[in-house]
PDB file of N, CA and C in Angstrom:
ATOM      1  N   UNK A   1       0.838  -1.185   0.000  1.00  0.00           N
ATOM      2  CA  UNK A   1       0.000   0.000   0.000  1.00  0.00           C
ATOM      3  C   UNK A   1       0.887   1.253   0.000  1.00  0.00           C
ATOM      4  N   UNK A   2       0.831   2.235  -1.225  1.00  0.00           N
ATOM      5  CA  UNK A   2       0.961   3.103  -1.327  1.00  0.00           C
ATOM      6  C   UNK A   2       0.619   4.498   0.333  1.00  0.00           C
ATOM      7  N   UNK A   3       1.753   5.149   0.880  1.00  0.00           N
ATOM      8  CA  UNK A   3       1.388   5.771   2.132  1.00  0.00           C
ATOM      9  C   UNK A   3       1.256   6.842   1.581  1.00  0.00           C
ATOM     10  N   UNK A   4       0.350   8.248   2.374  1.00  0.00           N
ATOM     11  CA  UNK A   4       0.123   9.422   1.627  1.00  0.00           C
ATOM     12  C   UNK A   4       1.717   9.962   2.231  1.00  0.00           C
ATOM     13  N   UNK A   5       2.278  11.539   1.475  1.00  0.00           N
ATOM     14  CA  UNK A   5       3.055  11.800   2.361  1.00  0.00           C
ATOM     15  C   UNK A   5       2.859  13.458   2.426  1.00  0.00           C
ATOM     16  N   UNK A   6       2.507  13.914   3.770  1.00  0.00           N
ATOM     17  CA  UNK A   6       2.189  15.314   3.283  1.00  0.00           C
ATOM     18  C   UNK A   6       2.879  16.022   4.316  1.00  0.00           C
ATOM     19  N   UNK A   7       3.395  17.164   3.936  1.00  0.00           N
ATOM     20  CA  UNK A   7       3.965  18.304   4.358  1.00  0.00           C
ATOM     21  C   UNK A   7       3.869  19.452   4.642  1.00  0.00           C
ATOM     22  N   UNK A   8       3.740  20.062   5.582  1.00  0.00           N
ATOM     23  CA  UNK A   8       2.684  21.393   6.273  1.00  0.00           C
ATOM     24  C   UNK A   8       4.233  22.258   6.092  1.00  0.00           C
ATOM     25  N   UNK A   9       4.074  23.566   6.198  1.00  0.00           N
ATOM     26  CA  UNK A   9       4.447  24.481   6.110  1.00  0.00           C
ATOM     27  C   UNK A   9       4.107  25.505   6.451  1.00  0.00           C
ATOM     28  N   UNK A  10       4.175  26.854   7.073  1.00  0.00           N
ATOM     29  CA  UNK A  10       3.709  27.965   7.586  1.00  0.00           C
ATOM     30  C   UNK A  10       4.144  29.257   6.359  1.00  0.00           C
ATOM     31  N   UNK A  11       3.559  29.354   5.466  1.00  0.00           N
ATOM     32  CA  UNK A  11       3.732  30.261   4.477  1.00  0.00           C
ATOM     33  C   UNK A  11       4.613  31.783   4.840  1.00  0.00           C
ATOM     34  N   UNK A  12       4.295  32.064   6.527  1.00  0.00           N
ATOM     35  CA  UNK A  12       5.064  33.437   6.866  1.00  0.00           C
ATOM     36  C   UNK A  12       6.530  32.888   7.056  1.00  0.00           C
ATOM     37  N   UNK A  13       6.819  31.830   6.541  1.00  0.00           N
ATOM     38  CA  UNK A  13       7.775  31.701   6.953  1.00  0.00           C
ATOM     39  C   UNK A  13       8.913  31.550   5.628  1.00  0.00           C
ATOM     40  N   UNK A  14       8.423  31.822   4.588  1.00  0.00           N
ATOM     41  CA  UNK A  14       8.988  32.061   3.470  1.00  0.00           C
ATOM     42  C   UNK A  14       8.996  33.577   2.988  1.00  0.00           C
ATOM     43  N   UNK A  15      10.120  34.102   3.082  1.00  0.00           N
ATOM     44  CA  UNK A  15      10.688  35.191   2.533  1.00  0.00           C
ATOM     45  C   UNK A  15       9.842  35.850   1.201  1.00  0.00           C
ATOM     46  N   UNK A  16      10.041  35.020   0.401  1.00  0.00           N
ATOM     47  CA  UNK A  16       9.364  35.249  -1.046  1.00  0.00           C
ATOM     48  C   UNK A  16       7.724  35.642  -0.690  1.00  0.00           C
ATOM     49  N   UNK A  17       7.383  34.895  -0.060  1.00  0.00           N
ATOM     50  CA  UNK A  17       5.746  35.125  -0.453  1.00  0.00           C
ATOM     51  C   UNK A  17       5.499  36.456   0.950  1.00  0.00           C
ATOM     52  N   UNK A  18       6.460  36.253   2.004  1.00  0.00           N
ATOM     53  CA  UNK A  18       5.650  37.953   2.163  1.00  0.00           C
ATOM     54  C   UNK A  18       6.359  39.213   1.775  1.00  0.00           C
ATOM     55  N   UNK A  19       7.015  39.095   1.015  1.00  0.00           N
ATOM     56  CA  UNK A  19       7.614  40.077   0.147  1.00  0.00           C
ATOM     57  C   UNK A  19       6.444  40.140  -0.987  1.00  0.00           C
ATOM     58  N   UNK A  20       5.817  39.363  -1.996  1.00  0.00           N
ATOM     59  CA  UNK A  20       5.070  39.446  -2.372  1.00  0.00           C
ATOM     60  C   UNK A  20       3.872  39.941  -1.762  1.00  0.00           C
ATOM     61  N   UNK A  21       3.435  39.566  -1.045  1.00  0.00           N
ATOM     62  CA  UNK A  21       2.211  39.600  -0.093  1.00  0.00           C
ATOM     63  C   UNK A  21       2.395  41.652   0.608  1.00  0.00           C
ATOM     64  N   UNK A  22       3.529  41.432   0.972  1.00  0.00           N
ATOM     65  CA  UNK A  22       3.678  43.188   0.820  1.00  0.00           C
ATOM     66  C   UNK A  22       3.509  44.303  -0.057  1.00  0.00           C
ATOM     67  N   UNK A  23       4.163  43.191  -1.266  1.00  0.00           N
ATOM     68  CA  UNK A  23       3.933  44.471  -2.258  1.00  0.00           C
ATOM     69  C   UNK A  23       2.619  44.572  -2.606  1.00  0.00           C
ATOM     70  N   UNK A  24       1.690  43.193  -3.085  1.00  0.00           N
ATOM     71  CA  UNK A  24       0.458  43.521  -3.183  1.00  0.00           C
ATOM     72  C   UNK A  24      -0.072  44.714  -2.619  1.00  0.00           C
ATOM     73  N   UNK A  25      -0.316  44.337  -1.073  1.00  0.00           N
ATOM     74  CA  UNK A  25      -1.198  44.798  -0.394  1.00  0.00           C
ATOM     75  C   UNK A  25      -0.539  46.639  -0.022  1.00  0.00           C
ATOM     76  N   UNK A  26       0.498  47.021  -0.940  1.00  0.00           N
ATOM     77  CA  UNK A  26       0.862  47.941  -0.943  1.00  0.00           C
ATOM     78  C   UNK A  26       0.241  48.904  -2.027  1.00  0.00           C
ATOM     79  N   UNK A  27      -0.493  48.119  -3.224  1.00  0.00           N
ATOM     80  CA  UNK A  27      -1.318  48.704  -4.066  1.00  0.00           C
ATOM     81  C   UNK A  27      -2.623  48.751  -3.637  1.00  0.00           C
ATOM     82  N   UNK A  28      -3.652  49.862  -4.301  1.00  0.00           N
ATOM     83  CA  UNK A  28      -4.739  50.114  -4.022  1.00  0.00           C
ATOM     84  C   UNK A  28      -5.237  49.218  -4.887  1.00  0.00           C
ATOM     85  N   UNK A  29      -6.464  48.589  -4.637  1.00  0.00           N
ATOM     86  CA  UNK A  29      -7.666  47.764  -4.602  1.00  0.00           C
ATOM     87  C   UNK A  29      -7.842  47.849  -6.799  1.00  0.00           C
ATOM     88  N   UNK A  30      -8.108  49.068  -7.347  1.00  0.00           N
ATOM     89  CA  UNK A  30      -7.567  49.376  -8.509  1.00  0.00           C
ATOM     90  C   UNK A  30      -6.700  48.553  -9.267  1.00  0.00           C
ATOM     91  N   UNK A  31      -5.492  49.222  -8.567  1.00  0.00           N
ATOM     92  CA  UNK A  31      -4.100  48.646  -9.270  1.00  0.00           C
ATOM     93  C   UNK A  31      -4.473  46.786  -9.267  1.00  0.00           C
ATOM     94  N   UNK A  32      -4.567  46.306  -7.955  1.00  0.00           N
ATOM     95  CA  UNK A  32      -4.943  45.010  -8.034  1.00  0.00           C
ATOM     96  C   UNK A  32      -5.760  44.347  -9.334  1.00  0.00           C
ATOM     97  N   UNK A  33      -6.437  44.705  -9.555  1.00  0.00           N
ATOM     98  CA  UNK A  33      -7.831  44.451 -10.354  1.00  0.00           C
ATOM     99  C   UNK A  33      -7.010  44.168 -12.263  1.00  0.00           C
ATOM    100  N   UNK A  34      -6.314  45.924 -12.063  1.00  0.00           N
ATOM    101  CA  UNK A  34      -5.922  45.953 -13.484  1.00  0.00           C
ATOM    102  C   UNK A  34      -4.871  44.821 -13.878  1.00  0.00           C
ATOM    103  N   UNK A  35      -4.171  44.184 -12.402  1.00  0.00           N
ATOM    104  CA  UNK A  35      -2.967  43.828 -12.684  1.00  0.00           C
ATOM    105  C   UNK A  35      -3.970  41.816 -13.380  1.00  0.00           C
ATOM    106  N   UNK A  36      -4.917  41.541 -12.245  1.00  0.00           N
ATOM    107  CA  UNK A  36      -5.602  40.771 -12.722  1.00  0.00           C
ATOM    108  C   UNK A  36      -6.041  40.575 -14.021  1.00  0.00           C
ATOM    109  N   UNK A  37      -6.546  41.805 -14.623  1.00  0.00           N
ATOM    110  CA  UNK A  37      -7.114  42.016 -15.654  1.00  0.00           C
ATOM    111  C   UNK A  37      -6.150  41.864 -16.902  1.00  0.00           C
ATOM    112  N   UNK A  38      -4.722  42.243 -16.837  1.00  0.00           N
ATOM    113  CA  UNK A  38      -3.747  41.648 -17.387  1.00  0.00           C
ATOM    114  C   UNK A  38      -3.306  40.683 -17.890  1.00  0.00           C
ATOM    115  N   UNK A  39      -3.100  39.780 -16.919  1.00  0.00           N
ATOM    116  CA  UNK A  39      -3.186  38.226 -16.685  1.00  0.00           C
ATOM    117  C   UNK A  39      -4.279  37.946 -17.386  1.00  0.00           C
ATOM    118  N   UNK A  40      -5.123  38.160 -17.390  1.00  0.00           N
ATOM    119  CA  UNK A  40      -6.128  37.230 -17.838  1.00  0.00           C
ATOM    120  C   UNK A  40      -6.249  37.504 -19.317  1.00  0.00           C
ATOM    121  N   UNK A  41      -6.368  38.593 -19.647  1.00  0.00           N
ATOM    122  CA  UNK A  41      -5.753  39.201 -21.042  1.00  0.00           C
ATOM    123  C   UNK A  41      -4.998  38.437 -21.877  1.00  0.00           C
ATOM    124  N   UNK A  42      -3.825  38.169 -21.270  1.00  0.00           N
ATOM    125  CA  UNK A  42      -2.691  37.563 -21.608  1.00  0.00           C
ATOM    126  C   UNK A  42      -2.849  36.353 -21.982  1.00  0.00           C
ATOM    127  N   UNK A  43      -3.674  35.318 -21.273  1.00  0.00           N
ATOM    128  CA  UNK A  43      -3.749  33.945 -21.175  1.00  0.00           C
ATOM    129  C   UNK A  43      -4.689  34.070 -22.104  1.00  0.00           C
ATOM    130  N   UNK A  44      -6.013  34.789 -22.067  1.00  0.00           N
ATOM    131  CA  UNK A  44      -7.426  34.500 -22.696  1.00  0.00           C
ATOM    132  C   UNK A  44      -7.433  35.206 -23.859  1.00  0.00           C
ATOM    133  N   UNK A  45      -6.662  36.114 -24.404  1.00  0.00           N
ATOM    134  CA  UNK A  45      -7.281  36.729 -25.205  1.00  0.00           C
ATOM    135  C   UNK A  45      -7.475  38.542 -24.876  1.00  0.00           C
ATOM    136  N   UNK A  46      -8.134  39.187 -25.646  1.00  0.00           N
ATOM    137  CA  UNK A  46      -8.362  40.431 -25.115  1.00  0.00           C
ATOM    138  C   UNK A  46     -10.004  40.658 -25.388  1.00  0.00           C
ATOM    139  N   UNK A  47     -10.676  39.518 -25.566  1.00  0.00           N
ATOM    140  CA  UNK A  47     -12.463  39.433 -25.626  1.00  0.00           C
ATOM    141  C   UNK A  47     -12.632  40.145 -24.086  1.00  0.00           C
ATOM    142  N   UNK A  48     -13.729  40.439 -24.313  1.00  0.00           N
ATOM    143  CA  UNK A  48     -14.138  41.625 -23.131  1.00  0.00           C
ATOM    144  C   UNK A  48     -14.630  40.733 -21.834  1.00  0.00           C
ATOM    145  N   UNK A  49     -14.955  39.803 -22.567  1.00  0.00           N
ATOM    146  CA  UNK A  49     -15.607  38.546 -21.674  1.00  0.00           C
ATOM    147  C   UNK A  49     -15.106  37.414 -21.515  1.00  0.00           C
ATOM    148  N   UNK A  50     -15.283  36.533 -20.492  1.00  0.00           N
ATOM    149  CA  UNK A  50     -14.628  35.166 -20.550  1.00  0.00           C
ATOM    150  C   UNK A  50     -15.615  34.470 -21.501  1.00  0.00           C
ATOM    151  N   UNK A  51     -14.513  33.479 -22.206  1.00  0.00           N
ATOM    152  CA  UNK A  51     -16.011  32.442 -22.885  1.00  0.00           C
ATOM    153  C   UNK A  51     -16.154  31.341 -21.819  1.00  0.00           C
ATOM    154  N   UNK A  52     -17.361  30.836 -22.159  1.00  0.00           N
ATOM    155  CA  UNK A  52     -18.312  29.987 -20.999  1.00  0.00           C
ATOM    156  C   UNK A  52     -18.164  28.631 -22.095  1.00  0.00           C
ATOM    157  N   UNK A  53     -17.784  27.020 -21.296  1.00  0.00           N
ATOM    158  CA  UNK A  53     -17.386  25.948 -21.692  1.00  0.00           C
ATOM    159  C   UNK A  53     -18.235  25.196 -21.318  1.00  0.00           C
ATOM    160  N   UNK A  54     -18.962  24.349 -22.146  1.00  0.00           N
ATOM    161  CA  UNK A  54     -20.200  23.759 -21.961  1.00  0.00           C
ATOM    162  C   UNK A  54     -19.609  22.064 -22.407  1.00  0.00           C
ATOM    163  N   UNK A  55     -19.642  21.481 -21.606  1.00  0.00           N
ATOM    164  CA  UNK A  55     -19.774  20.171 -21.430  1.00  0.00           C
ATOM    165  C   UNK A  55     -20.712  19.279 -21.599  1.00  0.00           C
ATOM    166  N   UNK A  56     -20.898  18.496 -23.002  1.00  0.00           N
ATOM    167  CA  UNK A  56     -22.134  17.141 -22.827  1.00  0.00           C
ATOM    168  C   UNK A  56     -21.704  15.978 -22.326  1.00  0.00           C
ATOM    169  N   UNK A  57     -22.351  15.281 -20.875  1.00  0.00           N
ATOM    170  CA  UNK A  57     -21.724  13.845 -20.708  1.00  0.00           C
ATOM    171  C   UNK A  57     -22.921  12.675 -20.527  1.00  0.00           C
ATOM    172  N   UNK A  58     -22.539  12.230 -21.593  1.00  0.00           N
ATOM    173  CA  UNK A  58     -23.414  11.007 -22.100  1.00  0.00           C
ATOM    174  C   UNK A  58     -23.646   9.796 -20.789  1.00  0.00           C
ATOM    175  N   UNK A  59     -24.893   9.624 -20.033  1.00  0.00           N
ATOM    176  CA  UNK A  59     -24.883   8.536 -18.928  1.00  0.00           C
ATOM    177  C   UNK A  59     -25.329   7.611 -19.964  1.00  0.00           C
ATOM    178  N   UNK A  60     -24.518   6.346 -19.023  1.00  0.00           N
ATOM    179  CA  UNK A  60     -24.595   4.831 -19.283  1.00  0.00           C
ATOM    180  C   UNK A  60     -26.174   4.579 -19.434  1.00  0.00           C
ATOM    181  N   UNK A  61     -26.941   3.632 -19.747  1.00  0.00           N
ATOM    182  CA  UNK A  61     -27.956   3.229 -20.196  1.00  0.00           C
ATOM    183  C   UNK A  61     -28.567   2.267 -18.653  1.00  0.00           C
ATOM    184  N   UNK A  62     -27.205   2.235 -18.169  1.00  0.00           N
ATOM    185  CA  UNK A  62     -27.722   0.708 -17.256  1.00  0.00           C
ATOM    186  C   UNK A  62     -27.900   1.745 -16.122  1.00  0.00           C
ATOM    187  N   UNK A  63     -28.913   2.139 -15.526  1.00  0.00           N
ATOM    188  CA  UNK A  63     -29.143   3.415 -14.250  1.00  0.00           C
ATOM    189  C   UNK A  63     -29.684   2.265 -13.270  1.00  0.00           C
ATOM    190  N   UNK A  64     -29.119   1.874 -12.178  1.00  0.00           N
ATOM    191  CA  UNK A  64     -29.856   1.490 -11.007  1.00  0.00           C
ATOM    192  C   UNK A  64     -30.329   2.286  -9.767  1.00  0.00           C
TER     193      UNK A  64
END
């Protein structure tokens, strides 16, 4: 049998992420948004909107 193996960590305890976590929260609510809005830009496209992904899943015949 495969054992799980998991590892906890306390995130303040990495340098990087509250240096990040500073600078964020060093921008106004705005800046946040646009920087989001970026990103998503980037990945998606520059459509004004997200497109919406519609899934058909065919059930088995045998329903008990």
């Amino acid at each position: 049998m495969i054992q799980k193996v998991i590892k906890k960590a306390n995130l303040r305890d990495f340098a990087e992420v509250r240096e990040n976590l500073s600078y964020w929260l060093s921008k106004s609510p705005e800046e946040r948004v646009e920087a989001v809005e970026y990103l998503r830009r980037t990945m998606h496209g520059s459509s004004a909107r997200l497109q919406r992904t519609a899934r058909v899943i065919q059930r088995s015949q045998n329903r008990e």
